[in-house]
PDB file of N, CA and C in Angstrom:
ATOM      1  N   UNK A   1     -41.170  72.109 -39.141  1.00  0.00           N
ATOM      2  CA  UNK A   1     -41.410  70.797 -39.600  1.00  0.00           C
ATOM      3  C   UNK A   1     -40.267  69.865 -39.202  1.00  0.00           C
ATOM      4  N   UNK A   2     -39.114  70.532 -39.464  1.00  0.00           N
ATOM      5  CA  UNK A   2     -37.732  69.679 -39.366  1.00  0.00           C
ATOM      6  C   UNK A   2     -38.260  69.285 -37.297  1.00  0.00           C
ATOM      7  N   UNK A   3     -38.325  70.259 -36.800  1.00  0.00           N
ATOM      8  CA  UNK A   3     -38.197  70.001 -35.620  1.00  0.00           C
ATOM      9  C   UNK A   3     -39.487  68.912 -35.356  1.00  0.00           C
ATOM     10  N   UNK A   4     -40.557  68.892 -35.727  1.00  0.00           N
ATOM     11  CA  UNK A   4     -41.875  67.930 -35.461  1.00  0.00           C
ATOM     12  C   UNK A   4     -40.763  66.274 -36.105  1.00  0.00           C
ATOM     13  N   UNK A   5     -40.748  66.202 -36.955  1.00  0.00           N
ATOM     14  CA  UNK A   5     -39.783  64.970 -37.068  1.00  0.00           C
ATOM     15  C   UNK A   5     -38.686  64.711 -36.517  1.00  0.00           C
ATOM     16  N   UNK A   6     -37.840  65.495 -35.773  1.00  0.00           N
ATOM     17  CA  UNK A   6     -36.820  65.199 -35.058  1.00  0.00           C
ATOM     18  C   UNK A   6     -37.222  65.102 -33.647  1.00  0.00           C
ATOM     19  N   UNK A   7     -38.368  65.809 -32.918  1.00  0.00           N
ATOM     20  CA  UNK A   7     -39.194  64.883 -31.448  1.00  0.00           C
ATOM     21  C   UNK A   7     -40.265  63.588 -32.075  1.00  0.00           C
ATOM     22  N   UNK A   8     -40.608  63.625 -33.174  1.00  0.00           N
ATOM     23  CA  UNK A   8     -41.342  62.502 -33.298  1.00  0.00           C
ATOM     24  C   UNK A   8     -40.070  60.783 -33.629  1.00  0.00           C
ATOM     25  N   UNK A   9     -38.769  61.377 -33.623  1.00  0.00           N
ATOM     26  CA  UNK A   9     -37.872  60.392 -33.785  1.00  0.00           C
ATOM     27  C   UNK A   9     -37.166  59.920 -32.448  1.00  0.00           C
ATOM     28  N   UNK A  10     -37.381  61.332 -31.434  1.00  0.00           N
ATOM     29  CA  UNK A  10     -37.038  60.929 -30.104  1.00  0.00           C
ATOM     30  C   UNK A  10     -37.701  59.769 -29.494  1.00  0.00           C
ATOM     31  N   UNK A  11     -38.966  60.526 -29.469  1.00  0.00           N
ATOM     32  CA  UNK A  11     -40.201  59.882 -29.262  1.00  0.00           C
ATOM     33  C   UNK A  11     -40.083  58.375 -29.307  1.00  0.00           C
ATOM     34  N   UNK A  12     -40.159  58.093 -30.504  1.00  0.00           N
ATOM     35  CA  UNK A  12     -39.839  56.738 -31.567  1.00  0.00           C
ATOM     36  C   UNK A  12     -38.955  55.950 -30.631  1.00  0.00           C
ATOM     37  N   UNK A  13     -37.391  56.528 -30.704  1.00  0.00           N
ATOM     38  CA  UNK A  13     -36.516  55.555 -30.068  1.00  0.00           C
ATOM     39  C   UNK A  13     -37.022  55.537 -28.793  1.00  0.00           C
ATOM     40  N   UNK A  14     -36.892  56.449 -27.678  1.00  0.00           N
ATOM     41  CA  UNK A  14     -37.433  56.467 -26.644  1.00  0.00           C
ATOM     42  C   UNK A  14     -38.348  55.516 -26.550  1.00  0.00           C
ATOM     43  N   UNK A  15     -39.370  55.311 -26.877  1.00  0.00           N
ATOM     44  CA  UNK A  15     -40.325  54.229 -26.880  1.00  0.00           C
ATOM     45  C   UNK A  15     -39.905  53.069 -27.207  1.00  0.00           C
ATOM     46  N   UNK A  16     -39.409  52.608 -27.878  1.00  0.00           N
ATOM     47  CA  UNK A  16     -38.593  51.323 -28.464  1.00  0.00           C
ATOM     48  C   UNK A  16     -37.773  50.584 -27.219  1.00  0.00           C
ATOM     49  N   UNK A  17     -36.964  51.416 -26.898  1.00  0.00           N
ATOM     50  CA  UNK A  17     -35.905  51.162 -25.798  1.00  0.00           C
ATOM     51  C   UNK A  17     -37.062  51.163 -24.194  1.00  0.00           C
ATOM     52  N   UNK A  18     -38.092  51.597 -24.183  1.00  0.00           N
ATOM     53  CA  UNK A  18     -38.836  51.899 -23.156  1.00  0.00           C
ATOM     54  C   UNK A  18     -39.406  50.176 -23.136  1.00  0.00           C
ATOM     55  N   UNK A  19     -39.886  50.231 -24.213  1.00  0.00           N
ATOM     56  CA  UNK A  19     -40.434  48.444 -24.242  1.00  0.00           C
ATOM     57  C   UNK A  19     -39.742  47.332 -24.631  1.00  0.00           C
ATOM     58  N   UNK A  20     -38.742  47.379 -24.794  1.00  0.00           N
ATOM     59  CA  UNK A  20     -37.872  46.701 -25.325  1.00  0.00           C
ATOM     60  C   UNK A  20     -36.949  45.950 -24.044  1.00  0.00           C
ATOM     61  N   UNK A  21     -37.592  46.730 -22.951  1.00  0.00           N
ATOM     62  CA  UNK A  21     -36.048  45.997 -21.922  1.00  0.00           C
ATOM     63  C   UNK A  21     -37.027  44.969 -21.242  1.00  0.00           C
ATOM     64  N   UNK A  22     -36.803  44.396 -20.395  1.00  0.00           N
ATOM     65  CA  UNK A  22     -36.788  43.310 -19.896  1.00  0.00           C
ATOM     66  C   UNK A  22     -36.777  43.882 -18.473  1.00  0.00           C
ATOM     67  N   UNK A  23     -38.337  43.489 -17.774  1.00  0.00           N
ATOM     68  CA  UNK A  23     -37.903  43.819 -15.821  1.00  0.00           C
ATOM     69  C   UNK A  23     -37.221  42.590 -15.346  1.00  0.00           C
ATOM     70  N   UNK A  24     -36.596  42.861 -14.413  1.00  0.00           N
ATOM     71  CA  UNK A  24     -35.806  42.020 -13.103  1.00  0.00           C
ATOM     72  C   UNK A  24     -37.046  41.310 -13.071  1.00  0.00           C
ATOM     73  N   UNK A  25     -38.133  41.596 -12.837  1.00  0.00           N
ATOM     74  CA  UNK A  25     -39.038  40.085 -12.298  1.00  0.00           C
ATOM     75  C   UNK A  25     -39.365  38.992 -13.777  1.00  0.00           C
ATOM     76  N   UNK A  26     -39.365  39.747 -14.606  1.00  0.00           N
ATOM     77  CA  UNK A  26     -39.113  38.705 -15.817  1.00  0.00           C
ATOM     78  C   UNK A  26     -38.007  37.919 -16.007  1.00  0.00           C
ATOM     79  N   UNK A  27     -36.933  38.578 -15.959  1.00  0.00           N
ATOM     80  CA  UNK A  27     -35.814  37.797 -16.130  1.00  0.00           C
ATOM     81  C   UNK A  27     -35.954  36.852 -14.923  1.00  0.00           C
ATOM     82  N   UNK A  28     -36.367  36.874 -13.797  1.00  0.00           N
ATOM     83  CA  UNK A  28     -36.258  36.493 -12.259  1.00  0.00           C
ATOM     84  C   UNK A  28     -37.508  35.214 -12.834  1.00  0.00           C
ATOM     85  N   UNK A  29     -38.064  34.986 -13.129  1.00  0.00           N
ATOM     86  CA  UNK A  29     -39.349  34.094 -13.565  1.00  0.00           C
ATOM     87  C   UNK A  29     -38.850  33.123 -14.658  1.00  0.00           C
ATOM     88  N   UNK A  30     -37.887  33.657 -15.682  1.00  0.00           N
ATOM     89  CA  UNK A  30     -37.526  32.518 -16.697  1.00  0.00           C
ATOM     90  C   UNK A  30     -36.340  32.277 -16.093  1.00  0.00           C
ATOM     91  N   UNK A  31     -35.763  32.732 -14.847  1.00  0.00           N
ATOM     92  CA  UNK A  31     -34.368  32.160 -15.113  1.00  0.00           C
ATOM     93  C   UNK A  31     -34.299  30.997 -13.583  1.00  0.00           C
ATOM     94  N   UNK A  32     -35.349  31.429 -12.691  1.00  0.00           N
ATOM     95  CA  UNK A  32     -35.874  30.208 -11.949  1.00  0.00           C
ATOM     96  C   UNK A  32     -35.632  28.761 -11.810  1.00  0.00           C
ATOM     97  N   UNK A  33     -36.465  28.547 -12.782  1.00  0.00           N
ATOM     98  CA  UNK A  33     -36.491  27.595 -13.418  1.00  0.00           C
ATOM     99  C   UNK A  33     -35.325  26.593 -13.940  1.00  0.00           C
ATOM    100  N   UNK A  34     -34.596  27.373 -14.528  1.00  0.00           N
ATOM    101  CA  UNK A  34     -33.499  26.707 -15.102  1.00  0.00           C
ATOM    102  C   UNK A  34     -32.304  26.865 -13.761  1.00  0.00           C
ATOM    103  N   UNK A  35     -32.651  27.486 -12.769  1.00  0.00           N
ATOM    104  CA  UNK A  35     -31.804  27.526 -12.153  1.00  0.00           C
ATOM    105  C   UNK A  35     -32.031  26.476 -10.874  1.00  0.00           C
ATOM    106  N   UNK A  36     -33.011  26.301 -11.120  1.00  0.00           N
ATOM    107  CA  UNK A  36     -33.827  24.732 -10.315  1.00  0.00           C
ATOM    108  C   UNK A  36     -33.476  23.626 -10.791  1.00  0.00           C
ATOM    109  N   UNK A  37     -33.376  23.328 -11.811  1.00  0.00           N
ATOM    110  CA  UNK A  37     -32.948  22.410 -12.999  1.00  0.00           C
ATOM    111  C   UNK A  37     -31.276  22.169 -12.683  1.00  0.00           C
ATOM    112  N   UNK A  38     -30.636  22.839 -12.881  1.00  0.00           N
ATOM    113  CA  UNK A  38     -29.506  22.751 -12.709  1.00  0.00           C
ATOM    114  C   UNK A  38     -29.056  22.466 -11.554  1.00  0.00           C
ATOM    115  N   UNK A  39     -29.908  22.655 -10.142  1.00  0.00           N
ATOM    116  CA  UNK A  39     -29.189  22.542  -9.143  1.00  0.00           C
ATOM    117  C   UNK A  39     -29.363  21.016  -8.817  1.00  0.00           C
ATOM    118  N   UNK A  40     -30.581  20.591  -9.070  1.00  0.00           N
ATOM    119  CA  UNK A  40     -31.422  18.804  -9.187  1.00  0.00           C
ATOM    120  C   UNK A  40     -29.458  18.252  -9.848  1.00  0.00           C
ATOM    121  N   UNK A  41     -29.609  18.888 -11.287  1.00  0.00           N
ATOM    122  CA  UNK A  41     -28.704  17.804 -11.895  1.00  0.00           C
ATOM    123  C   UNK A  41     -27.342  18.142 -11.498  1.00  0.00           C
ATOM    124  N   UNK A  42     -27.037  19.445 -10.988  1.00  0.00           N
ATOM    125  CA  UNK A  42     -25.665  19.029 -10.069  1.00  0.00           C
ATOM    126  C   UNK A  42     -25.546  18.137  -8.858  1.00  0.00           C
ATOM    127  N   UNK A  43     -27.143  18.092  -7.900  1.00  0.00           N
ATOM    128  CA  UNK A  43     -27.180  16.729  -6.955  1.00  0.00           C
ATOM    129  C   UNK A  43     -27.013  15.458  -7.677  1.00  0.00           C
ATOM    130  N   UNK A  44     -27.456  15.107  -9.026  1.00  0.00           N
ATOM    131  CA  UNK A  44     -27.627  14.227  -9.008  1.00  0.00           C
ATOM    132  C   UNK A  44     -26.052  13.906  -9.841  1.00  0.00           C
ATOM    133  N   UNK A  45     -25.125  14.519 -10.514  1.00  0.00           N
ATOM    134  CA  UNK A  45     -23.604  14.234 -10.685  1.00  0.00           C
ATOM    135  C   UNK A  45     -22.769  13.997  -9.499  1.00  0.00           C
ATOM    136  N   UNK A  46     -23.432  14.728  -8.769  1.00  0.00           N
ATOM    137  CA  UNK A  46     -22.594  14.511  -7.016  1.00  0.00           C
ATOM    138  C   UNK A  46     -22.842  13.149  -6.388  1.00  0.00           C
ATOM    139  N   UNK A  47     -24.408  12.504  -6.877  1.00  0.00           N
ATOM    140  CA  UNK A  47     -24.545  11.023  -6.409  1.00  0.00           C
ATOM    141  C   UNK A  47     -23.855  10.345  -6.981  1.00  0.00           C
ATOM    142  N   UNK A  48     -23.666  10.564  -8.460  1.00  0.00           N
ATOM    143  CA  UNK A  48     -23.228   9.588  -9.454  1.00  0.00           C
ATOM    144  C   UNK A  48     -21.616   9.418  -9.599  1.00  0.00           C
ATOM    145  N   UNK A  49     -20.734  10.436  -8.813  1.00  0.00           N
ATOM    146  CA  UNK A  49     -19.379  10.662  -8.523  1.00  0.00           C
ATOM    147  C   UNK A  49     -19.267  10.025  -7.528  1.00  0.00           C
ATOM    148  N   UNK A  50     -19.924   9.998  -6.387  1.00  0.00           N
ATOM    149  CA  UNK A  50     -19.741   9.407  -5.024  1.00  0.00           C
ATOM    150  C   UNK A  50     -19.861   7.880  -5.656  1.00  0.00           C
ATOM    151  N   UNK A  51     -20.652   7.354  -6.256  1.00  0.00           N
ATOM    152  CA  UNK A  51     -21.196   5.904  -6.541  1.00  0.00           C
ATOM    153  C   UNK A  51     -19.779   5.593  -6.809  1.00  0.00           C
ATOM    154  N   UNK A  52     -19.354   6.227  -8.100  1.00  0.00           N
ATOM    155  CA  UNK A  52     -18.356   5.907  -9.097  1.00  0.00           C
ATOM    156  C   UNK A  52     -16.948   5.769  -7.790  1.00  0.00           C
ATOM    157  N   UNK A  53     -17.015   6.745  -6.894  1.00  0.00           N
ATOM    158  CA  UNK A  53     -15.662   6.482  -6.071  1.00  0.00           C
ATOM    159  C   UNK A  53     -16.077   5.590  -5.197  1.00  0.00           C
ATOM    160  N   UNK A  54     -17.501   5.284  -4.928  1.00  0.00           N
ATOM    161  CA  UNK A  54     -17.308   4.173  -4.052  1.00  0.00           C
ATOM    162  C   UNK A  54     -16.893   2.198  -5.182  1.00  0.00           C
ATOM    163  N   UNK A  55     -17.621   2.203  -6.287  1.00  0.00           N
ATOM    164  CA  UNK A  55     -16.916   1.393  -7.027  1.00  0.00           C
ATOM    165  C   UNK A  55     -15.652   1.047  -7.609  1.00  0.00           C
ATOM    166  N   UNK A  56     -15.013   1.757  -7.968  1.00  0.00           N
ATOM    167  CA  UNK A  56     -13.349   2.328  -8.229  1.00  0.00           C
ATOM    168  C   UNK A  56     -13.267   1.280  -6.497  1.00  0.00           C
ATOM    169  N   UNK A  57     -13.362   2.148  -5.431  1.00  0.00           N
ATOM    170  CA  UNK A  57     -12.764   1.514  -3.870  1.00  0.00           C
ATOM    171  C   UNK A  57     -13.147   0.379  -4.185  1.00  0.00           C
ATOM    172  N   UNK A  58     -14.180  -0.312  -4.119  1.00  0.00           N
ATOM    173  CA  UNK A  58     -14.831  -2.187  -4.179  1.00  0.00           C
ATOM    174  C   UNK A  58     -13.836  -2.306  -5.100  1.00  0.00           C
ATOM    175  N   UNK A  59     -13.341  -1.986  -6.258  1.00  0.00           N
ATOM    176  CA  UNK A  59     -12.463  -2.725  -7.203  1.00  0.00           C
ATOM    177  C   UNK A  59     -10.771  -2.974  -6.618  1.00  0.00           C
ATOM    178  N   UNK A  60     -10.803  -1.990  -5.938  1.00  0.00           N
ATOM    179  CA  UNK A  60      -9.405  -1.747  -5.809  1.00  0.00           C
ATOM    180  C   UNK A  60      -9.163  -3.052  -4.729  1.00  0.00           C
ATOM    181  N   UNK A  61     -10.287  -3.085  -3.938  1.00  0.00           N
ATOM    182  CA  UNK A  61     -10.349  -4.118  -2.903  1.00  0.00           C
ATOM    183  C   UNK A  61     -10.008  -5.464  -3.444  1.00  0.00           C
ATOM    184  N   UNK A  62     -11.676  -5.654  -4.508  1.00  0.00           N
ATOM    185  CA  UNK A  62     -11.549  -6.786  -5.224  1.00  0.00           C
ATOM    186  C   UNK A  62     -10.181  -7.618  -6.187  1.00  0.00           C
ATOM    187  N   UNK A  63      -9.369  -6.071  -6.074  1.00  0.00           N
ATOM    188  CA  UNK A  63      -8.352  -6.379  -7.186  1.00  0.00           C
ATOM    189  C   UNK A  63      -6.606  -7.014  -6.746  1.00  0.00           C
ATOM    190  N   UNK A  64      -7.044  -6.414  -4.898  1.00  0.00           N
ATOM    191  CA  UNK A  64      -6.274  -6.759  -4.728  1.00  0.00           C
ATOM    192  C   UNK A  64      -6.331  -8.160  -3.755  1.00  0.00           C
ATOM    193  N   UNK A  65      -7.877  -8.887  -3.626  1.00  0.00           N
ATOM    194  CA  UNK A  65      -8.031 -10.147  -2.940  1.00  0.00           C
ATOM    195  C   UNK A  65      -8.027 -10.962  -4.424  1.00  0.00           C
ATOM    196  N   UNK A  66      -7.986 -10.556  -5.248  1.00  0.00           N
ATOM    197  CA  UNK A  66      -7.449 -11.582  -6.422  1.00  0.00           C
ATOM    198  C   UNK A  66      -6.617 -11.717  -7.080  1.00  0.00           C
ATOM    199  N   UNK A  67      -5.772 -10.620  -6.526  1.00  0.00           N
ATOM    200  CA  UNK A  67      -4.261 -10.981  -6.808  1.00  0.00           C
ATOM    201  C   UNK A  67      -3.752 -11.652  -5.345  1.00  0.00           C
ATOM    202  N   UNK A  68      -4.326 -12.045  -4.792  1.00  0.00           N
ATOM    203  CA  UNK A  68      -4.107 -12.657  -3.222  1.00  0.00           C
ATOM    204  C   UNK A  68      -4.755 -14.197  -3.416  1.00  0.00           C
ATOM    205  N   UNK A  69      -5.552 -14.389  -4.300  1.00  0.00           N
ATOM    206  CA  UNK A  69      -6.208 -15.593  -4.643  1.00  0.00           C
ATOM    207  C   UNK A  69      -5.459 -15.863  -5.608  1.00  0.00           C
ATOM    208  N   UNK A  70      -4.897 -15.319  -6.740  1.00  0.00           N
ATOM    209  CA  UNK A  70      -4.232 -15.948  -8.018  1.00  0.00           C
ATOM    210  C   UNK A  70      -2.675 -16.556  -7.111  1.00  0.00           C
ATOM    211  N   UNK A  71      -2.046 -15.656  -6.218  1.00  0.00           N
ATOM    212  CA  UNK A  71      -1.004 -16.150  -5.886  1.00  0.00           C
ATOM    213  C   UNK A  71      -0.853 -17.320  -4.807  1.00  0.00           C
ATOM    214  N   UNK A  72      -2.006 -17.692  -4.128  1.00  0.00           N
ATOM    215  CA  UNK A  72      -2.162 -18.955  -3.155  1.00  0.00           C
ATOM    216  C   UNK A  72      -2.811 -19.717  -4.183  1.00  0.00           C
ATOM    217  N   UNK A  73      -3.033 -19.596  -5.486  1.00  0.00           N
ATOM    218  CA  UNK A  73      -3.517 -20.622  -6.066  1.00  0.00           C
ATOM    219  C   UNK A  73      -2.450 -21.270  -7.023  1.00  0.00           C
ATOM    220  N   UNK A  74      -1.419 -20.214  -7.325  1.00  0.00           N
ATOM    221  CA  UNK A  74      -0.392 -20.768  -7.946  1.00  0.00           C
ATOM    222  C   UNK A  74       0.323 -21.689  -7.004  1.00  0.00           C
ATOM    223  N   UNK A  75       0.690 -21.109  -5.418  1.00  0.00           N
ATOM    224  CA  UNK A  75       1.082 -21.993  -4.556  1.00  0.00           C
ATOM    225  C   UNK A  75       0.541 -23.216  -4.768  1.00  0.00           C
ATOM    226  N   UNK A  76      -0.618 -23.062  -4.496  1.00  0.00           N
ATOM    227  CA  UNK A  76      -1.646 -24.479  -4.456  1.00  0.00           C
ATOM    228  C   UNK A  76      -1.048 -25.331  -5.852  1.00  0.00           C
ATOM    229  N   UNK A  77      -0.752 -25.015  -7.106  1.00  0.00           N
ATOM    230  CA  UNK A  77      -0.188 -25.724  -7.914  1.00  0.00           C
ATOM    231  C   UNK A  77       0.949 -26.226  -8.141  1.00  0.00           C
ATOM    232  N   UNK A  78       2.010 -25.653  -6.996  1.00  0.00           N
ATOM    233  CA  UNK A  78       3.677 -26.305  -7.063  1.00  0.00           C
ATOM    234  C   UNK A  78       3.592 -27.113  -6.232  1.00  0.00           C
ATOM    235  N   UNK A  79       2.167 -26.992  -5.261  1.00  0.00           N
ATOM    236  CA  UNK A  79       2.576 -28.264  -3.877  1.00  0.00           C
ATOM    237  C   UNK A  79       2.026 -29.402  -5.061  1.00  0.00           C
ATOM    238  N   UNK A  80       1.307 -29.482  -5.538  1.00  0.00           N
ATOM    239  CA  UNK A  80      -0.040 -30.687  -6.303  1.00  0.00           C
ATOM    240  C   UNK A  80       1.126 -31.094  -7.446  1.00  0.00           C
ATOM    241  N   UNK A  81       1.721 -30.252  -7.992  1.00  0.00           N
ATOM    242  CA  UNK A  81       2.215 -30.827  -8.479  1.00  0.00           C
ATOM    243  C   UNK A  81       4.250 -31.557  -8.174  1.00  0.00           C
ATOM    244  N   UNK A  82       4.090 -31.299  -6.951  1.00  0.00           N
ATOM    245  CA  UNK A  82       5.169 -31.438  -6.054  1.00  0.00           C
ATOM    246  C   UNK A  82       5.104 -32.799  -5.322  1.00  0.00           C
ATOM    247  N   UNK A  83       3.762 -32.873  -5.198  1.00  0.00           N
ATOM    248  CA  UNK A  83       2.796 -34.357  -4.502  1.00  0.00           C
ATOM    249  C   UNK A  83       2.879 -35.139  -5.519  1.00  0.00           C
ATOM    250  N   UNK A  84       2.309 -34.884  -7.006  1.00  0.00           N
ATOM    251  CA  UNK A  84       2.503 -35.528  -8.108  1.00  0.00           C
ATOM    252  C   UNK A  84       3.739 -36.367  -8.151  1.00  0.00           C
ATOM    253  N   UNK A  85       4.596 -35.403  -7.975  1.00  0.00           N
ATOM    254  CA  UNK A  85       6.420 -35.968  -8.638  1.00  0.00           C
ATOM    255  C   UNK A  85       6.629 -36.825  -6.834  1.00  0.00           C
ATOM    256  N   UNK A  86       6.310 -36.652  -5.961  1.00  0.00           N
ATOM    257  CA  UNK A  86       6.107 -37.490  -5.015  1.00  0.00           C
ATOM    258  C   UNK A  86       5.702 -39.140  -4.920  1.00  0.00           C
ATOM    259  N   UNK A  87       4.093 -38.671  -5.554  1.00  0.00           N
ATOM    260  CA  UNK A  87       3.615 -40.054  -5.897  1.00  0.00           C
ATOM    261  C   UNK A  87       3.909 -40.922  -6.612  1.00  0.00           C
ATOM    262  N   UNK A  88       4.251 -40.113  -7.618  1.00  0.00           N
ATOM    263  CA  UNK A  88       4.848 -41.207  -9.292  1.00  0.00           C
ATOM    264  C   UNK A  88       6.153 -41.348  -8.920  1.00  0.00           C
ATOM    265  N   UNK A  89       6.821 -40.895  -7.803  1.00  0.00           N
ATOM    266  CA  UNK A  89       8.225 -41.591  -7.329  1.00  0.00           C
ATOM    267  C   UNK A  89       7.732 -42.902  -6.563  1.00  0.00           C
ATOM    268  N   UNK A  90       6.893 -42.393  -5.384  1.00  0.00           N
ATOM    269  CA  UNK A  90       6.502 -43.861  -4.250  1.00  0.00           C
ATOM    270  C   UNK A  90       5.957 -44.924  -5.112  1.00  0.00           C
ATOM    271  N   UNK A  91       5.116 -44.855  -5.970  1.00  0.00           N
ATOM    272  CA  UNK A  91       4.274 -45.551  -6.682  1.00  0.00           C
ATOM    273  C   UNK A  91       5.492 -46.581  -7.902  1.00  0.00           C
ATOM    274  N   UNK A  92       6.714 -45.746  -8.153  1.00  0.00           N
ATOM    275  CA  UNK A  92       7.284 -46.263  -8.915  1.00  0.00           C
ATOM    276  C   UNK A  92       8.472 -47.436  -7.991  1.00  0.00           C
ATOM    277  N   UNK A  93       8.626 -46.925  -6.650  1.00  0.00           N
ATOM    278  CA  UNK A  93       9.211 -47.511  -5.771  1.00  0.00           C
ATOM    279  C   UNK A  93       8.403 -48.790  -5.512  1.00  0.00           C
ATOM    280  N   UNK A  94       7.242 -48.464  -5.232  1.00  0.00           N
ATOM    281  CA  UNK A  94       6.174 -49.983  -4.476  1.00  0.00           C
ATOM    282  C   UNK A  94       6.484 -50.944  -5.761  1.00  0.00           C
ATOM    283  N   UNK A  95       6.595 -50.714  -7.291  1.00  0.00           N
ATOM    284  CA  UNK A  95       6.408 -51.479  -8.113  1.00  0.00           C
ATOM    285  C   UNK A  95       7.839 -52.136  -8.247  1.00  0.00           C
ATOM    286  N   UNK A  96       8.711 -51.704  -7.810  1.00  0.00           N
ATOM    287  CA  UNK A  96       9.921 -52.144  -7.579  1.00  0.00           C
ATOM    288  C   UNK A  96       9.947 -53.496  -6.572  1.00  0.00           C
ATOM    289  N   UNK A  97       9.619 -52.352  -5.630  1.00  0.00           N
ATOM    290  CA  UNK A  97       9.891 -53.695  -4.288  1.00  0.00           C
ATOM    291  C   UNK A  97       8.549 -54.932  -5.129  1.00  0.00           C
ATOM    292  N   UNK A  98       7.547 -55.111  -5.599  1.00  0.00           N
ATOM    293  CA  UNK A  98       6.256 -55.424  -5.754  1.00  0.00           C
ATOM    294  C   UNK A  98       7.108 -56.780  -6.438  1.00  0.00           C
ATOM    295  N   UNK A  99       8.282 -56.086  -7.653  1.00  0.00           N
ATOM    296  CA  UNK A  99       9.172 -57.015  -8.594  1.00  0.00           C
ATOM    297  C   UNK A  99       9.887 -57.845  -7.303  1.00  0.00           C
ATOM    298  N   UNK A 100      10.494 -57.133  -6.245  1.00  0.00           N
ATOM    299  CA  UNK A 100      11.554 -58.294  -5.832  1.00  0.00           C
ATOM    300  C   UNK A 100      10.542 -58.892  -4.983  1.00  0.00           C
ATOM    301  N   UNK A 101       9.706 -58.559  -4.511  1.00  0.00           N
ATOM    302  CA  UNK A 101       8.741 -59.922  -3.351  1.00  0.00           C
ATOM    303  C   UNK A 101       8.560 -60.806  -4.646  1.00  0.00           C
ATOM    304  N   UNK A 102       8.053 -60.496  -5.639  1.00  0.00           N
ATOM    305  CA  UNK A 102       7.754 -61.877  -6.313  1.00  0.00           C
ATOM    306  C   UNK A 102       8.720 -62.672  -6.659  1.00  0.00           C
ATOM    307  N   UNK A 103      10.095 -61.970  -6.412  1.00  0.00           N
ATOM    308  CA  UNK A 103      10.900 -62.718  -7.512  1.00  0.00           C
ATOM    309  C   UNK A 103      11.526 -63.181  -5.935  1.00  0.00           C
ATOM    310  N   UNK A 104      11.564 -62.444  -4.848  1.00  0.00           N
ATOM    311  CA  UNK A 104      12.326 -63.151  -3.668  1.00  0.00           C
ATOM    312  C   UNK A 104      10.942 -64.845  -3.107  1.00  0.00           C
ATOM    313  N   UNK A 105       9.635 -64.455  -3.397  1.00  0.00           N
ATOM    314  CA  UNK A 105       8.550 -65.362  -3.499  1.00  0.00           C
ATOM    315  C   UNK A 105       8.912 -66.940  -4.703  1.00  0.00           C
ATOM    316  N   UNK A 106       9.343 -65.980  -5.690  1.00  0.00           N
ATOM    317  CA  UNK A 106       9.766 -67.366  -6.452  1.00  0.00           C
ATOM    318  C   UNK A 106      10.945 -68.220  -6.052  1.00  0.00           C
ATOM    319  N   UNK A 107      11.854 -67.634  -5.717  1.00  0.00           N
ATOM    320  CA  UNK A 107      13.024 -68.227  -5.392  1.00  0.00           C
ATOM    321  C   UNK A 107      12.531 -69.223  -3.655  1.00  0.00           C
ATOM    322  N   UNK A 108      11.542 -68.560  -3.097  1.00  0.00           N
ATOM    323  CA  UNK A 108      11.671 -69.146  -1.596  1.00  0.00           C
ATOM    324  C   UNK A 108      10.536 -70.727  -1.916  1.00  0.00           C
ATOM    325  N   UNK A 109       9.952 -70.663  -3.113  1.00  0.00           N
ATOM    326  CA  UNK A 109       9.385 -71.653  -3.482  1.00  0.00           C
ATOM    327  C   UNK A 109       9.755 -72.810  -4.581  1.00  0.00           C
ATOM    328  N   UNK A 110      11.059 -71.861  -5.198  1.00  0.00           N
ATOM    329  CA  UNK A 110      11.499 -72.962  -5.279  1.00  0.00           C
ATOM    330  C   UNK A 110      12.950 -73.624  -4.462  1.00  0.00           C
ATOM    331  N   UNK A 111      13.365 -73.212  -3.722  1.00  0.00           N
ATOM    332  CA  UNK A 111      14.190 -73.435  -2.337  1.00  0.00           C
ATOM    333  C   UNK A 111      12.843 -74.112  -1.488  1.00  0.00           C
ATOM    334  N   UNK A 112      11.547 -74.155  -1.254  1.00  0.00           N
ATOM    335  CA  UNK A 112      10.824 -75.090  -0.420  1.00  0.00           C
ATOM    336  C   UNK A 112      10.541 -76.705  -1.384  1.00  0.00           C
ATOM    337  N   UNK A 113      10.684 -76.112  -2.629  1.00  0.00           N
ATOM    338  CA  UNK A 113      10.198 -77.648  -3.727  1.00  0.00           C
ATOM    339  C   UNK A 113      11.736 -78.349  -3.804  1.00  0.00           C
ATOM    340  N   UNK A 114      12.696 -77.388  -3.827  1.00  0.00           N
ATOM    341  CA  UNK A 114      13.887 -78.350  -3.484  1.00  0.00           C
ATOM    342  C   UNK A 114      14.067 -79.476  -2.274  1.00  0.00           C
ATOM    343  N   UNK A 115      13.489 -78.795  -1.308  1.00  0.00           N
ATOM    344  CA  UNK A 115      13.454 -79.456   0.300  1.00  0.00           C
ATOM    345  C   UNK A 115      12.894 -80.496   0.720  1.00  0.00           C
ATOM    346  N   UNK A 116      11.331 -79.951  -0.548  1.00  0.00           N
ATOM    347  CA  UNK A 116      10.599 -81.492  -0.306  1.00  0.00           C
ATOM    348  C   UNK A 116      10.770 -82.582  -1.154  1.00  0.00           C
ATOM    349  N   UNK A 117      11.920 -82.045  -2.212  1.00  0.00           N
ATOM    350  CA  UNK A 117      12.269 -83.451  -3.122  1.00  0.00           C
ATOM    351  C   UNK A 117      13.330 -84.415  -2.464  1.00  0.00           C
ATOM    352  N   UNK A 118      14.097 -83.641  -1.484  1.00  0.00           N
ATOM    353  CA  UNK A 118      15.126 -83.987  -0.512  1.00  0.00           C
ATOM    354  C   UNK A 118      14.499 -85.091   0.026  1.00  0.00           C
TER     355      UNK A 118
END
């Protein structure tokens, strides 16, 4: 008896472990799939890295024609305002001379009203 239960326990495991495993073409069928999957979304991190280094480059470009624009534009503001302190000098000069024509104008008219009272 002991022995009929100790092959009917072989038996048992034996069978268990017999159905229990998994063939290579099963595993080969679910793992497919995901291995298709994964290769799509490693192409598509490889596009999205390339993008990213080609933007990073456009910036680096962009970053450095506007630090090339900020500094000819500051130029552009010491001449303008260099022209400024220019103008409001000439402008303050013309109003000068503007004073002595009138006042050299007054004097030559009245040096002509003297002449004709003569």
């Amino acid at each position: 008896m002991q022995k009929i239960i100790s092959l009917s326990l072989c038996l048992f495991i034996l069978a268990a472990f017999t159905f229990g495993c998994a063939s290579k073409e099963y595993v080969k069928e679910q793992t497919d799939p995901l291995a298709d999957t994964i290769s799509k979304l490693e192409a598509k991190v490889a596009s999205i890295d390339a993008k990213i280094a080609n933007i990073e480059k456009e910036h680096g470009m962009f970053s450095s024609e506007l630090d090339q624009v900020k500094k000819e534009l500051h130029e552009a503001k010491m001449q303008i305002k260099d022209c400024c302190g220019k103008g409001q000098a000439a402008a303050e000069r013309a109003e000068a001379a503007a004073k002595r024509a009138e006042a050299a104008a007054e004097r030559a008219e009245k040096a002509f009203e003297l002449e004709q009272k003569k």
